[in-house]
C-alpha atoms as a PDB file:
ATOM      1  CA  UNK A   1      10.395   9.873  13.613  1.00  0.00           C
ATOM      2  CA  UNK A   2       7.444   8.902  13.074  1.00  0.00           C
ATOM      3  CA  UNK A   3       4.297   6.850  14.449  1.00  0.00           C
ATOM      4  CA  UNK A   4       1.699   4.601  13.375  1.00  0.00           C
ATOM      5  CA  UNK A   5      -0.986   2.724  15.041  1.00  0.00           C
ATOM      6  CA  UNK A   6      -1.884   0.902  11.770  1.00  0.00           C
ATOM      7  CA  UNK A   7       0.704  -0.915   9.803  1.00  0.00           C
ATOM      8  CA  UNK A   8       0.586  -2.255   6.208  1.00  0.00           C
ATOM      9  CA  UNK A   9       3.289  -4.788   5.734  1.00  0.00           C
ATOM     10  CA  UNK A  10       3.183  -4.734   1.529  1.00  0.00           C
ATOM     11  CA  UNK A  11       5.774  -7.152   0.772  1.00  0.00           C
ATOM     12  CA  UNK A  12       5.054  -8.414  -2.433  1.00  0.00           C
ATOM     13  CA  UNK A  13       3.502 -11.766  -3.513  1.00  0.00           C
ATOM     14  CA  UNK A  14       4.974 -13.343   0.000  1.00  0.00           C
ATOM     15  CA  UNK A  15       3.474 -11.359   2.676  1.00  0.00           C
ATOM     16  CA  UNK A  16       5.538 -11.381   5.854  1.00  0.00           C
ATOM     17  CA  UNK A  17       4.556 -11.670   9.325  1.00  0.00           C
ATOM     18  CA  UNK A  18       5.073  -9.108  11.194  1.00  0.00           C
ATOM     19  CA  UNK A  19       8.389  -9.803  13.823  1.00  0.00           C
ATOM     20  CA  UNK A  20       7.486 -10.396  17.497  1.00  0.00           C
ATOM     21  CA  UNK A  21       7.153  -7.344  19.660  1.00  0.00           C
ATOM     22  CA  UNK A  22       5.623  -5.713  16.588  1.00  0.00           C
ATOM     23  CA  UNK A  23       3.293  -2.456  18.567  1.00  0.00           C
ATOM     24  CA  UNK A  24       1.487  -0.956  15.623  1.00  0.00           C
ATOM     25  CA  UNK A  25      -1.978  -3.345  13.945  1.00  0.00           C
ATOM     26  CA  UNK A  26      -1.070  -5.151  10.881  1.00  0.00           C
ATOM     27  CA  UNK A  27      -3.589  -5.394   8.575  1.00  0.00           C
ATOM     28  CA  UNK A  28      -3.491  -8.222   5.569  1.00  0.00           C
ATOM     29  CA  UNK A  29      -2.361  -7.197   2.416  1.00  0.00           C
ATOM     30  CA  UNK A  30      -5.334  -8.743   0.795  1.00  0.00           C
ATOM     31  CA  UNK A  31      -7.664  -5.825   2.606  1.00  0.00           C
ATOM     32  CA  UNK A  32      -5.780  -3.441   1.526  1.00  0.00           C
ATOM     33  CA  UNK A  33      -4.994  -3.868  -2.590  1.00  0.00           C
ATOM     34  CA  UNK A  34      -8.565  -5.222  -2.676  1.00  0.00           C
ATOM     35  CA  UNK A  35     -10.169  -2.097  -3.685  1.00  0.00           C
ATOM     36  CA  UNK A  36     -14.053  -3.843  -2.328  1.00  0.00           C
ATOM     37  CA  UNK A  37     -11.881  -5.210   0.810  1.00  0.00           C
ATOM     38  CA  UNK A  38      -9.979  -1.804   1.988  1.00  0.00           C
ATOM     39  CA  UNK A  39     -13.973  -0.241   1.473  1.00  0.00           C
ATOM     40  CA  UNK A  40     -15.310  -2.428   3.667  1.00  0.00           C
ATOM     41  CA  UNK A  41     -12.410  -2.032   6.192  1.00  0.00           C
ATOM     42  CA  UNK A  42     -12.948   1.599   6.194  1.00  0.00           C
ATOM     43  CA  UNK A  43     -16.698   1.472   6.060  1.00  0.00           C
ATOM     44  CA  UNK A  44     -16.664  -1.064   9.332  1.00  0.00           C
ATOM     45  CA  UNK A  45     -14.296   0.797  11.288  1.00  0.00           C
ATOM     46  CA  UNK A  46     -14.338   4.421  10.294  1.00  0.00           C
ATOM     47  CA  UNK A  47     -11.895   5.189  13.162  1.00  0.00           C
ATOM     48  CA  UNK A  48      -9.293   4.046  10.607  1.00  0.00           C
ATOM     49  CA  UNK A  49      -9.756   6.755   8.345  1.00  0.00           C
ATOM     50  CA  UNK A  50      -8.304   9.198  10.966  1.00  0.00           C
ATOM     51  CA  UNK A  51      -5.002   7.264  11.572  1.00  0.00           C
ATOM     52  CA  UNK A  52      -1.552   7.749  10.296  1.00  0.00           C
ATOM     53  CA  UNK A  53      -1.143   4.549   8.133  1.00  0.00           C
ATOM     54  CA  UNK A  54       2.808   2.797   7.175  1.00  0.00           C
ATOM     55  CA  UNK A  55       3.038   1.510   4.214  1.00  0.00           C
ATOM     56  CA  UNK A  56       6.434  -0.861   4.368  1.00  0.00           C
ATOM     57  CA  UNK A  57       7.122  -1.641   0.405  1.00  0.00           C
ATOM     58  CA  UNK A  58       6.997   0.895  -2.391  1.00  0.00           C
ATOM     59  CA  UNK A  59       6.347  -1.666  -5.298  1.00  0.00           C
ATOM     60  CA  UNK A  60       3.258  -1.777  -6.976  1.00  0.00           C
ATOM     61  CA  UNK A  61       1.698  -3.584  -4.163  1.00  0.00           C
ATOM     62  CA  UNK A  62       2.378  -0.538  -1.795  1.00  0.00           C
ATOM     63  CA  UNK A  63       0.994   1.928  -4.091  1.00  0.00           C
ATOM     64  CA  UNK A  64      -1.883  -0.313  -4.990  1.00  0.00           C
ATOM     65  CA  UNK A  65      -2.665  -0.045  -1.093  1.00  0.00           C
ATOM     66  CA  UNK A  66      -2.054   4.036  -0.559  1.00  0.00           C
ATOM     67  CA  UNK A  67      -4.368   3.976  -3.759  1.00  0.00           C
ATOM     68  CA  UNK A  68      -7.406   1.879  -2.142  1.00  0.00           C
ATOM     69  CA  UNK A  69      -6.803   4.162   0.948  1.00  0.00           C
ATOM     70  CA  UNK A  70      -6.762   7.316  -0.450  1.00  0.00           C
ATOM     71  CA  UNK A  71      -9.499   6.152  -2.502  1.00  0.00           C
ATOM     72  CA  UNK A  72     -12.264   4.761  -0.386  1.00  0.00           C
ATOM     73  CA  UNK A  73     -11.649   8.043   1.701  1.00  0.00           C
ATOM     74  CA  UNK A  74      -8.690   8.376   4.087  1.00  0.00           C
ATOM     75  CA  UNK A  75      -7.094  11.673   3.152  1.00  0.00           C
ATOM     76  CA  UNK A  76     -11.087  13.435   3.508  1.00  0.00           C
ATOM     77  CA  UNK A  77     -11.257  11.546   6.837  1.00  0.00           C
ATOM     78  CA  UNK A  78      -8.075  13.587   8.445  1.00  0.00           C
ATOM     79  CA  UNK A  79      -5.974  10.490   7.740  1.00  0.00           C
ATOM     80  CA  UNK A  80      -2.541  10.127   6.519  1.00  0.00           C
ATOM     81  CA  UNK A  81      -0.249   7.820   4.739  1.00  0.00           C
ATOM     82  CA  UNK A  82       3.469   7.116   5.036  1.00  0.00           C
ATOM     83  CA  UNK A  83       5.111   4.576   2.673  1.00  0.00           C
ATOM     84  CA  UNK A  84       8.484   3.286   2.966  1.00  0.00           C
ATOM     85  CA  UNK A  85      10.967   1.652   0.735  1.00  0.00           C
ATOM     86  CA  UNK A  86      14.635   0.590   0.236  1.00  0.00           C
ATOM     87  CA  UNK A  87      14.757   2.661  -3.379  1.00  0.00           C
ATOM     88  CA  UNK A  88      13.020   5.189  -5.316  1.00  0.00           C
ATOM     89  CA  UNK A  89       9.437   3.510  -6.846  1.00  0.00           C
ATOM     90  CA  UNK A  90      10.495   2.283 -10.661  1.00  0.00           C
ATOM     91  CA  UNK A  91       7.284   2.076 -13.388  1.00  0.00           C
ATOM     92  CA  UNK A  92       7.251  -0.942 -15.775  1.00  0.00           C
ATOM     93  CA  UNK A  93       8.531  -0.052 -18.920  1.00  0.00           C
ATOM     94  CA  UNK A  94       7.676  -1.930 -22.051  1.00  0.00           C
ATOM     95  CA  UNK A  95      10.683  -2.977 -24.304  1.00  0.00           C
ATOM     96  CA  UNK A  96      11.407  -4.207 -27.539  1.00  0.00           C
ATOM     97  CA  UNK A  97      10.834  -7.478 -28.059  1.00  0.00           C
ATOM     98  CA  UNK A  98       7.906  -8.147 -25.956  1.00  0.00           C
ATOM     99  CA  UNK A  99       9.580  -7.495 -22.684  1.00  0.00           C
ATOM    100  CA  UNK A 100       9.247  -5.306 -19.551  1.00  0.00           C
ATOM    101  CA  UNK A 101      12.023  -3.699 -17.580  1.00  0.00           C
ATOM    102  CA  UNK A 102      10.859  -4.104 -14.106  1.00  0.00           C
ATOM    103  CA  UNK A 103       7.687  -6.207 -14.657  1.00  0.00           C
ATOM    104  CA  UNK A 104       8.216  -7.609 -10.946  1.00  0.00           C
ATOM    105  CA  UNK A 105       8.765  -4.151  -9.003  1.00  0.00           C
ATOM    106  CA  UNK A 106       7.419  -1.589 -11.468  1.00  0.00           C
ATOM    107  CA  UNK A 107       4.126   0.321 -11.201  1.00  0.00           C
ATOM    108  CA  UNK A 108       1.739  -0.926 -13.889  1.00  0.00           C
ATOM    109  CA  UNK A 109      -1.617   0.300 -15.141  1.00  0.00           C
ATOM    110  CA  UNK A 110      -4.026   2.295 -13.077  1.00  0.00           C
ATOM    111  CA  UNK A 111      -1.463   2.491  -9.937  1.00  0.00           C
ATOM    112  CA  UNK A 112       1.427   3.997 -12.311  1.00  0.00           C
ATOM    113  CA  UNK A 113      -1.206   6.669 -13.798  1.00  0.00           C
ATOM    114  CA  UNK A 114      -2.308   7.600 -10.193  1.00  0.00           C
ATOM    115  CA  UNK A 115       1.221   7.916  -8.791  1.00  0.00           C
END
């Protein structure tokens, strides 16, 4: 089991609201994959950099977030970061033709090379 007081619901390109009864913070999606917008999260409340975050969504958009955090200082801070999916992370793979297997899940760019 485990716990988290702060919550990243990474869904995607629809963000979800968190169901009712939800316990743990939600923080927006858009202050998290924001690179500038996660620093100045951190930077305003440092307390957050000692939490145990939950990532829910292990797309790009979830490791786009663990990135930002880890980044802008969480893991120095004493914090930690636990992301969940439904299946094993897949990285976008250029094809023949002009194509890309898993262009709409797959890690991409700077988030594939830091995973």
């Amino acid at each position: 089991e485990v716990c988290a007081r702060h919550v990243a619901l990474v869904t995607g390109g629809q963000p979800k609201v968190p169901p009712k009864g939800f316990q743990a913070r939600a923080i927006p999606i858009d202050d998290v994959v924001c690179p500038e917008a996660c620093r100045r999260l951190l930077q305003s409340n440092p307390a957050l950099l000692k939490e145990t975050w939950g990532i829910v969504g292990n797309s790009h958009t979830g490791v786009l977030a663990a990135k930002n955090l880890v980044e802008n200082g969480l893991e120095e801070g004493g914090g930690r970061i636990v992301l969940y999916g439904l299946r094993d992370a897949k990285f976008a793979e250029p094809r023949e033709g002009g194509w890309i297997k898993h262009d709409g899940i797959g890690l991409k760019g700077t988030t594939a090379r830091w995973a």
